[in-house]
Structure formats: structure tokens, C-alpha cells
Protein backbone atom coordinates (compact mmCIF):
# COMPACT_ATOMS: atom_id res chain seq x y z
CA UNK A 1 0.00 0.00 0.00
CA UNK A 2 1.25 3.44 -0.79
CA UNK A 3 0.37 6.28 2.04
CA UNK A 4 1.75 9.71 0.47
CA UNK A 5 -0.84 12.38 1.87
CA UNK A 6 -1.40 15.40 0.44
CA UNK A 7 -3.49 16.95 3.21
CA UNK A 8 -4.64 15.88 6.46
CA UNK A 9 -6.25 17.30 9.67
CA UNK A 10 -6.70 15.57 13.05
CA UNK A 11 -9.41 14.83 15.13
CA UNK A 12 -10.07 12.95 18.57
CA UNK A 13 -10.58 9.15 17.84
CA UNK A 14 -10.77 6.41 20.68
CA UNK A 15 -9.55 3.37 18.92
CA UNK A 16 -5.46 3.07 18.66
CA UNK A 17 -5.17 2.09 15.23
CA UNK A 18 -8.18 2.35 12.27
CA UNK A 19 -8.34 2.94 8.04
CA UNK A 20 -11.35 3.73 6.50
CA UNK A 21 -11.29 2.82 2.85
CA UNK A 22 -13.75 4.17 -0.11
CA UNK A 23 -13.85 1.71 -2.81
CA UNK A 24 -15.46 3.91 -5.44
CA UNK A 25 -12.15 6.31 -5.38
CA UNK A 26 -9.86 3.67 -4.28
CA UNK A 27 -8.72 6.10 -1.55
CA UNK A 28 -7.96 5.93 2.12
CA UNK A 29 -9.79 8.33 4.14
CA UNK A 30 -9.07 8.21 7.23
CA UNK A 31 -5.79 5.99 9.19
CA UNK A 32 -4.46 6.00 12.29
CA UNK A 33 -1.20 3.89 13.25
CA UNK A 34 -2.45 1.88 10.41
CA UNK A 35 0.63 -0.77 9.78
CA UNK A 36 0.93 -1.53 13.58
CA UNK A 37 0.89 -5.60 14.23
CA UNK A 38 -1.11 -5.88 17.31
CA UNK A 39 -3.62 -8.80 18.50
CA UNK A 40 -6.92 -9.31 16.39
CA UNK A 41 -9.25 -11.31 18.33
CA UNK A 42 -12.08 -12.60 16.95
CA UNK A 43 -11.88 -10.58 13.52
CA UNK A 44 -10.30 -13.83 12.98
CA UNK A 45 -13.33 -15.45 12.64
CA UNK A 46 -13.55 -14.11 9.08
CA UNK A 47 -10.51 -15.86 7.47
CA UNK A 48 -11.83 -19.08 9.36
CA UNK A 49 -15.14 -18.69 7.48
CA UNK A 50 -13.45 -17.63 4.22
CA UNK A 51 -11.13 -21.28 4.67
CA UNK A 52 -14.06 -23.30 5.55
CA UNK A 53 -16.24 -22.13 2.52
CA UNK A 54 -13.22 -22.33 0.18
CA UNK A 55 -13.12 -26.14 1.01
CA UNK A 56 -16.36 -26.18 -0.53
CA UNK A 57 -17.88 -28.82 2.75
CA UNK A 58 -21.27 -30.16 3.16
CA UNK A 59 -23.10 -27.34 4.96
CA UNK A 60 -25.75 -29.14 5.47
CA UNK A 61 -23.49 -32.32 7.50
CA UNK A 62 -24.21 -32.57 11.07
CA UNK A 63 -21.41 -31.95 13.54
CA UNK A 64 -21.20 -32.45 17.02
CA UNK A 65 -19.52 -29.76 19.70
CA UNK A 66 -16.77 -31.78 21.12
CA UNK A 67 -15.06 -31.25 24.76
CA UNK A 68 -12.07 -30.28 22.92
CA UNK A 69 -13.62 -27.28 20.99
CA UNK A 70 -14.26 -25.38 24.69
CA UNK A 71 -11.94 -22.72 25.55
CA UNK A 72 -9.25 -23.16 28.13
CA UNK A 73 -7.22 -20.49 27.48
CA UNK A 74 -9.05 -17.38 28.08
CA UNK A 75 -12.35 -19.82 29.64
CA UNK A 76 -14.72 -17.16 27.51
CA UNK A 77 -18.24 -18.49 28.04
CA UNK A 78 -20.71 -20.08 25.28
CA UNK A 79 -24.16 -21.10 24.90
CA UNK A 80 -23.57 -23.37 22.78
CA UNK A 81 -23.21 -27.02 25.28
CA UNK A 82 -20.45 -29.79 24.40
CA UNK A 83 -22.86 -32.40 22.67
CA UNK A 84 -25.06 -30.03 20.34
CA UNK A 85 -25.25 -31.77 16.97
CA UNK A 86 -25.13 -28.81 14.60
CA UNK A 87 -25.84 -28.30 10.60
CA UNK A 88 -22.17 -26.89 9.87
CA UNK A 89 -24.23 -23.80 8.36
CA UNK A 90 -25.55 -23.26 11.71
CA UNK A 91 -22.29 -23.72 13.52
CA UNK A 92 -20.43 -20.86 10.61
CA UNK A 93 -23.48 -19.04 11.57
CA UNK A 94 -22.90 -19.16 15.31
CA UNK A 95 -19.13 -18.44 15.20
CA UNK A 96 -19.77 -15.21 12.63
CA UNK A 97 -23.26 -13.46 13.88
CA UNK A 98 -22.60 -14.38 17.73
CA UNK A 99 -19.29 -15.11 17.43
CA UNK A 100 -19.07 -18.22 19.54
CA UNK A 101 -16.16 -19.75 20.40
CA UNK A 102 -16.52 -23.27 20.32
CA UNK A 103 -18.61 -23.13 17.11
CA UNK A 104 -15.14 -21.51 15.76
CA UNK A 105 -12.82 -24.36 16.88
CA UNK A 106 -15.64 -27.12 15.94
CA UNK A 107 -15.16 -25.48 11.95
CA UNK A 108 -11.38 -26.09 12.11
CA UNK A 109 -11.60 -29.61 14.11
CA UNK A 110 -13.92 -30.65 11.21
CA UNK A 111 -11.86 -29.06 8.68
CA UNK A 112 -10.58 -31.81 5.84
CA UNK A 113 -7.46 -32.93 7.40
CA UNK A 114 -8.77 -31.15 10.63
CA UNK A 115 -6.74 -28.68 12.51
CA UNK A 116 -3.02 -29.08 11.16
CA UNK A 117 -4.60 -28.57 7.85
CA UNK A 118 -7.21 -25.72 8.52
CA UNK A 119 -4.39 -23.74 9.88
CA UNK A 120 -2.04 -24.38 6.63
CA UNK A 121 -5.38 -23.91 4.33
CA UNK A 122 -5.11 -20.28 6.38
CA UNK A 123 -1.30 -19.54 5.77
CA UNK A 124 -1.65 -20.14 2.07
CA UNK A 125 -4.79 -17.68 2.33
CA UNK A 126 -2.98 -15.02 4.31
CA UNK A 127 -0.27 -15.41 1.07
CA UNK A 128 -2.54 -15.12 -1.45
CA UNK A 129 -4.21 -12.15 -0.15
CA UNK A 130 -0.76 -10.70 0.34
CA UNK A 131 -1.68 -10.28 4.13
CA UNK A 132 2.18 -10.23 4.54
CA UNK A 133 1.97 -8.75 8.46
CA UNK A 134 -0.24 -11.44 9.69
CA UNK A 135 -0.23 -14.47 11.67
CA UNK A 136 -3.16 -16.68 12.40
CA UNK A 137 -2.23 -19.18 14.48
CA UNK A 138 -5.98 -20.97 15.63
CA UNK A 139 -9.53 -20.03 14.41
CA UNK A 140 -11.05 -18.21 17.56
CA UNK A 141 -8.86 -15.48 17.88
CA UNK A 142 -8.55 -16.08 21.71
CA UNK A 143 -4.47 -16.35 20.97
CA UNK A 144 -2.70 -13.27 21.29
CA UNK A 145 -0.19 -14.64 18.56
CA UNK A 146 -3.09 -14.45 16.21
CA UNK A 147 -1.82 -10.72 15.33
CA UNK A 148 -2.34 -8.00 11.65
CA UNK A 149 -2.02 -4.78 11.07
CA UNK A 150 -5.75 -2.56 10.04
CA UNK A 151 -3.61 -2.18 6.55
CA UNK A 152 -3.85 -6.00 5.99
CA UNK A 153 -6.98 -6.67 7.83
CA UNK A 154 -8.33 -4.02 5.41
CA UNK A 155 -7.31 -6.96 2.46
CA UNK A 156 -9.15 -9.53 4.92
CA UNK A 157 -12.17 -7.57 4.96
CA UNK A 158 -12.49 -6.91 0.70
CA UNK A 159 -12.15 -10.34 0.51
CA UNK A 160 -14.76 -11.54 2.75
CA UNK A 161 -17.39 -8.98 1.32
CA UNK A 162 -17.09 -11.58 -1.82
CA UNK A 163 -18.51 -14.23 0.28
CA UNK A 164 -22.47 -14.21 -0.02
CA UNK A 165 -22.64 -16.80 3.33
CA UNK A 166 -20.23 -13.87 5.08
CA UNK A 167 -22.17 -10.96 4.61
CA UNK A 168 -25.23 -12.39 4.97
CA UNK A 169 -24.84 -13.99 8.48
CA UNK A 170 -22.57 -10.90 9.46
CA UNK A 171 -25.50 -8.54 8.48
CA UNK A 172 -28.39 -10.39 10.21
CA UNK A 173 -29.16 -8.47 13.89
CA UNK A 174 -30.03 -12.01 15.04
CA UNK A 175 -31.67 -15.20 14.80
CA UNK A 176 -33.62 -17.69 16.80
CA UNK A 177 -31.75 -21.20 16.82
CA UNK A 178 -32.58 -25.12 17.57
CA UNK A 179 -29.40 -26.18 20.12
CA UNK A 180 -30.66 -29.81 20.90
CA UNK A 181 -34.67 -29.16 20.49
CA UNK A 182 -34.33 -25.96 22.14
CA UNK A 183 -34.88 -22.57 20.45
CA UNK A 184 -32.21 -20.55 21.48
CA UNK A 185 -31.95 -16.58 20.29
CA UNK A 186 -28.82 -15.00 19.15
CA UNK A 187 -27.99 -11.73 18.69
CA UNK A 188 -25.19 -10.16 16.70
CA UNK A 189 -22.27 -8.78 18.73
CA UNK A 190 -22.19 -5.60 16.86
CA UNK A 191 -25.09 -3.09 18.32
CA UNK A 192 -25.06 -1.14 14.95
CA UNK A 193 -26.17 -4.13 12.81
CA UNK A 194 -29.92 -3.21 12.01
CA UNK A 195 -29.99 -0.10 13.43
CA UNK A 196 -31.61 3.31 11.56
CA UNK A 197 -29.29 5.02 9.51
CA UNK A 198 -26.70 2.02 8.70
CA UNK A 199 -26.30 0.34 5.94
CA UNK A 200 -23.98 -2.25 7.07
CA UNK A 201 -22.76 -4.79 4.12
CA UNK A 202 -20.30 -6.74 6.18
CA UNK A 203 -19.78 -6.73 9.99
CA UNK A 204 -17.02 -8.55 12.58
CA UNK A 205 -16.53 -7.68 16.38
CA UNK A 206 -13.54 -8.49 18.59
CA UNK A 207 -12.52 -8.15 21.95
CA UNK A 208 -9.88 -9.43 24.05
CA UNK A 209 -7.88 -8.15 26.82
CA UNK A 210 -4.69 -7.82 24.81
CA UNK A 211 -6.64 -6.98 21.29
CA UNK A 212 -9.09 -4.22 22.79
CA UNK A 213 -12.63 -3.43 21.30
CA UNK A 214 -12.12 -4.28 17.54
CA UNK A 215 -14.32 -4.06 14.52
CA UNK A 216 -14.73 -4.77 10.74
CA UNK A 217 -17.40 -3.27 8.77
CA UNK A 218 -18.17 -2.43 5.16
CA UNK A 219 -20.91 -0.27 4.47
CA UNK A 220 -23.10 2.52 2.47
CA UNK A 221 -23.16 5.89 3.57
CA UNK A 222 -23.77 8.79 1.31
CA UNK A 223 -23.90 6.69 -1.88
CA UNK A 224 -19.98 5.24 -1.23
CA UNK A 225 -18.81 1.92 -0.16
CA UNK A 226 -16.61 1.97 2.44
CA UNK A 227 -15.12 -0.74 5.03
CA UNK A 228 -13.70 0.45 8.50
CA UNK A 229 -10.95 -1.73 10.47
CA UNK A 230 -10.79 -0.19 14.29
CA UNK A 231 -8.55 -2.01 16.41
CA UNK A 232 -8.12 -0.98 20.13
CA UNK A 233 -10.76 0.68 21.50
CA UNK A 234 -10.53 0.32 25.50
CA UNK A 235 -14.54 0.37 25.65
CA UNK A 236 -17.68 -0.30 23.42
CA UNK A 237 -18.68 3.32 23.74
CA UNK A 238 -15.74 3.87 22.36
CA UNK A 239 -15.50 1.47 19.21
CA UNK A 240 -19.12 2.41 18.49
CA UNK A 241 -18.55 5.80 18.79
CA UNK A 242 -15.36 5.46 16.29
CA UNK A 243 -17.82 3.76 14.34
CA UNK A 244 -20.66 6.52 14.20
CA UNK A 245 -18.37 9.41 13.69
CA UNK A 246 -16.82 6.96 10.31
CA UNK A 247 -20.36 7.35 9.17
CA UNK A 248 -20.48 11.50 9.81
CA UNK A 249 -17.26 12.09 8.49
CA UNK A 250 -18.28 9.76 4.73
CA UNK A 251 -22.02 11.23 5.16
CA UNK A 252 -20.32 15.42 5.86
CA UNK A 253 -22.49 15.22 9.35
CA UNK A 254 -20.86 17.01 12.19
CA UNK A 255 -19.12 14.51 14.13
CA UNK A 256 -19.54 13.98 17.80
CA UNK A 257 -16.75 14.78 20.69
CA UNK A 258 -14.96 11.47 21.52
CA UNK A 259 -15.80 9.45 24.73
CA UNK A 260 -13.47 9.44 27.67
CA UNK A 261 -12.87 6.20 28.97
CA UNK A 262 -13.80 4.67 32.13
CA UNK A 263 -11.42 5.74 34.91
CA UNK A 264 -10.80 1.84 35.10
CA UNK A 265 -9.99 1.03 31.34
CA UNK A 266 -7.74 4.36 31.82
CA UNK A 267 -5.69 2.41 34.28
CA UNK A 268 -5.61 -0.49 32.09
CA UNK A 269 -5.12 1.78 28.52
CA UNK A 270 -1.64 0.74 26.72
CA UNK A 271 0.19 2.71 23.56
CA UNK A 272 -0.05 5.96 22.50
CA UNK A 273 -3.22 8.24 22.47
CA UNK A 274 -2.55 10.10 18.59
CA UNK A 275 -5.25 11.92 17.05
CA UNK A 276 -6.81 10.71 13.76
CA UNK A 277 -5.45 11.51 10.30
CA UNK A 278 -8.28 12.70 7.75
CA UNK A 279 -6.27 11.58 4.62
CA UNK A 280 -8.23 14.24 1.69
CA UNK A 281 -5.76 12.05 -1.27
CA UNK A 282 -4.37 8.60 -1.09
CA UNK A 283 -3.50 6.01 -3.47
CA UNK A 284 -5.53 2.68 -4.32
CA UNK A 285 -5.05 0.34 -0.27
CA UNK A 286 -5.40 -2.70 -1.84
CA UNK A 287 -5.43 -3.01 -5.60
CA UNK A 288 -3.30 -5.96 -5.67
CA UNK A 289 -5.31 -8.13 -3.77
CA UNK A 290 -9.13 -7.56 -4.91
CA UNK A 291 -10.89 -5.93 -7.70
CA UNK A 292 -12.79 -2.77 -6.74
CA UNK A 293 -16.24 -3.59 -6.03
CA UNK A 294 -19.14 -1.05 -5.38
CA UNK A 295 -20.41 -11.88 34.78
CA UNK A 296 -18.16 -13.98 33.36
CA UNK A 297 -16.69 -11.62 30.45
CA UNK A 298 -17.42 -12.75 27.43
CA UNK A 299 -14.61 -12.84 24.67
CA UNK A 300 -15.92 -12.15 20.77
């Protein structure tokens, strides 16, 4: 990617690193700290849906949540119970919209070849999306070796909006699910999904305590496309609000005053606090890669 400026102006932004990309001028609008490799959480949950549909499985085939799919490194919670018998649609649907877990690792156990394979079927992905400053090392994003940069995740994100199954799971506000006779209702993890005034065309949350609040989305504002990678917000006030002043800057709405954090994610805020840059020229982000195209606390 090429970042030579011609003019820019900053503004107060919560999130530590963030590009904002308009497809129809091939032009970054907005970046902040953009090439910085830092943890992703679950935004990984995207390339492990983009791997599983390459392999081109039954959707339809039943699979079981095995004892081995719960999480014992970060022990994030689930409602989804070892021993639901899942269609693997269902179980891509659960690890995207509500971005469980366990229906995560149960789409790289069941991979062809299972694990060792899913996470070479992801390496060669990373390469041919020239995602050059990322590692994904497991398909939850729990790991805080899973790490990219909001310049390649940017490349992630384009590539996903291809996927019909991806954008329309990602898009849905929620859904009410069998789990073992039992209609269960899940929600999407990202708040704006569905709400008046967004157009959201692709949409991934993450949060962990190393990765921050994180967030994907490509949507329509104003009559442009545009997708949004914000890494490291300390708060969901604060990734939202990121979020909603993306939208006013595309739309030419006054934007609203950034949120202070908490006084404890203050104590527990890391790297540097740099205003936004409001990039009025850039090159084409991502040419290369993709044609233009118009309480327990729970880890996602």
C-alpha cells in the first residue's frame, strides 16, 4: 500500500489504530497507526469462514460440539453445550453473527485434514491475499499470537465482502436457533447491525484483553462503499462511537466529541493516544489483492 498524503487534519478518535477505505475512489480516508501488528481477536473469525467455505464442505453435515472445541485459554463463556449436533451452516453461523467460540474451533476440528490442515489452508490464504503482516495461528482469535495490522486486515475484509454466506450472516441483527430441540436466540455482537441510519454490508466484532474493542465493517453511507478496520478501542462506547463518527465524516455530518474512557480502562489503557489523520488524497489500499467492487466476560 502506498500512504503519500497530500493533506490531512486531526481529530479525537478512541480506537489506537483504524483505516477507512472508499472503494469507489480507491482512496484511504481516514488511518491512524495503520501498519501496527497488534492482536486481532475474533476478527479472525472471518478468514476461518473464508477457509471453511473455500473447502467447498457439506453445509448441510451434522457436527457435534466436542469437549475439545471449549476454551481453556481465556475460559470465555458459550451457549452453545459440548454435545449439540449442529448443521455446519448453523455452527459458521454461530461463530460469525454471535461469534461463539466453540462453534469456531468445531469449523477447524472438522476441517478436511482437521486442525493441522485448517491452519495451513489459512497460511496459504494469508499469502494469497498478500496479508504479509499477519499471523493466524488458531480459528477463535482467543491467541494473542493471532496478530495483523488494520492495513492487511483491510485486504481480509475486501475479501470476505465476496462471500455471499459472510455478509449475509454478518448482516443479520439475530436469529432464533434449535441447540438440541431448544430454540435458542442470538444476537449479533455488533449493536449497529440493524440499526436506523446504517447500511452495514459486512460486519465482525472483537474483543480481548490484549486486542481491545475491535471491529470490521463495510458499508453505504452517502452513496460510497466503504469498510472500516478499528482495532483498540478500551470500551464499546468507544469502538461504536469510532464507528458513528466513520459514518459523519463519509455522510459530511458534524461529528460527535470522543468518549473518555472509564477511569478503570484508563488504568488499564496501553500505547499511545494520537489523534486521527483525515487523509483528503491517497493512493488505491489494496489493488493488488481484490478488484474494486461497489459476569463472566465474554470474549468475541
Amino acid at each position: 500500500m502506498s500512504y503519500a498524503a497530500a493533506t490531512a487534519s486531526a481529530m479525537p478518535f478512541s480506537s489506537q489504530h483504524a483505516l477507512v477505505f472508499e472503494e469507489e475512489s480507491g482512496k484511504v480516508l481516514l488511518e491512524k497507526d495503520a501498519h501496527a501488528v497488534v492482536p486481532i481477536a475474533s476478527l479472525t473469525k472471518l478468514m476461518t469462514a473464508m477457509v471453511v467455505l473455500d473447502a467447498k464442505q457439506d453445509m448441510n453435515e451434522q457436527i457435534g460440539i466436542d469437549e475439545s472445541d471449549v476454551d481453556t485459554l481465556k475460559h470465555s463463556s458459550s451457549r452453545v453445550p459440548v454435545g449439540a449436533v449442529l448443521s455446519r451452516s448453523t455452527v459458521l453461523q454461530l461463530a460469525l453473527m454471535s461469534s461463539d467460540n466453540r462453534a469456531a474451533a468445531a469449523l477447524a476440528r472438522t476441517y478436511p485434514g482437521g486442525k493441522p490442515a485448517f491452519v495451513a489452508a489459512v497460511r496459504e490464504k494469508l499469502n494469497t491475499l498478500g496479508m504479509h503482516d499477519t499471523v493466524i495461528e488458531e480459528p477463535t482469535g482467543l491467541s494473542p499470537h493471532n496478530r495483523s495490522s488494520a492495513a492487511d486486515l483491510l485486504k481480509m475484509a475486501t475479501a470476505a465482502s465476496y462471500y455471499p454466506e459472510i455478509t449475509r450472516i454478518t448482516t443479520n441483527s439475530g436469529d432464533l436457533i434449535d441447540i438440541n430441540g431448544r430454540p435458542t436466540q442470538y444476537r449479533n455482537t455488533n449493536r449497529l447491525v440493524g440499526r436506523d441510519g446504517w447500511d452495514i454490508l459486512l460486519s465482525k466484532t472483537g474483543f480481548t484483553h490484549e486486542a481491545g474493542r475491535c471491529l470490521i465493517m463495510r458499508m453505504q453511507s452517502a452513496g460510497k462503499h466503504v469498510v472500516m478496520v478499528l482495532l483498540n478501542a478500551q470500551e464499546s462506547a468507544q469502538r461504536l462511537m469510532d464507528a458513528e463518527n466513520v459514518r459523519r465524516y463519509v455522510s459530511g455530518e458534524p461529528m460527535l466529541a470522543a468518549r473518555a474512557p472509564s477511569h478503570s480502562a484508563s488504568r488499564k489503557a496501553r500505547g499511545h493516544r494520537g489523534g486521527i489523520v483525515l487523509v483528503k488524497s491517497k493512493s488505491r489500499a489494496h489493488a493488488h489483492t481484490q478488484p474494486k467492487i461497489h459476569k463472566k466476560r465474554r470474549t468475541v
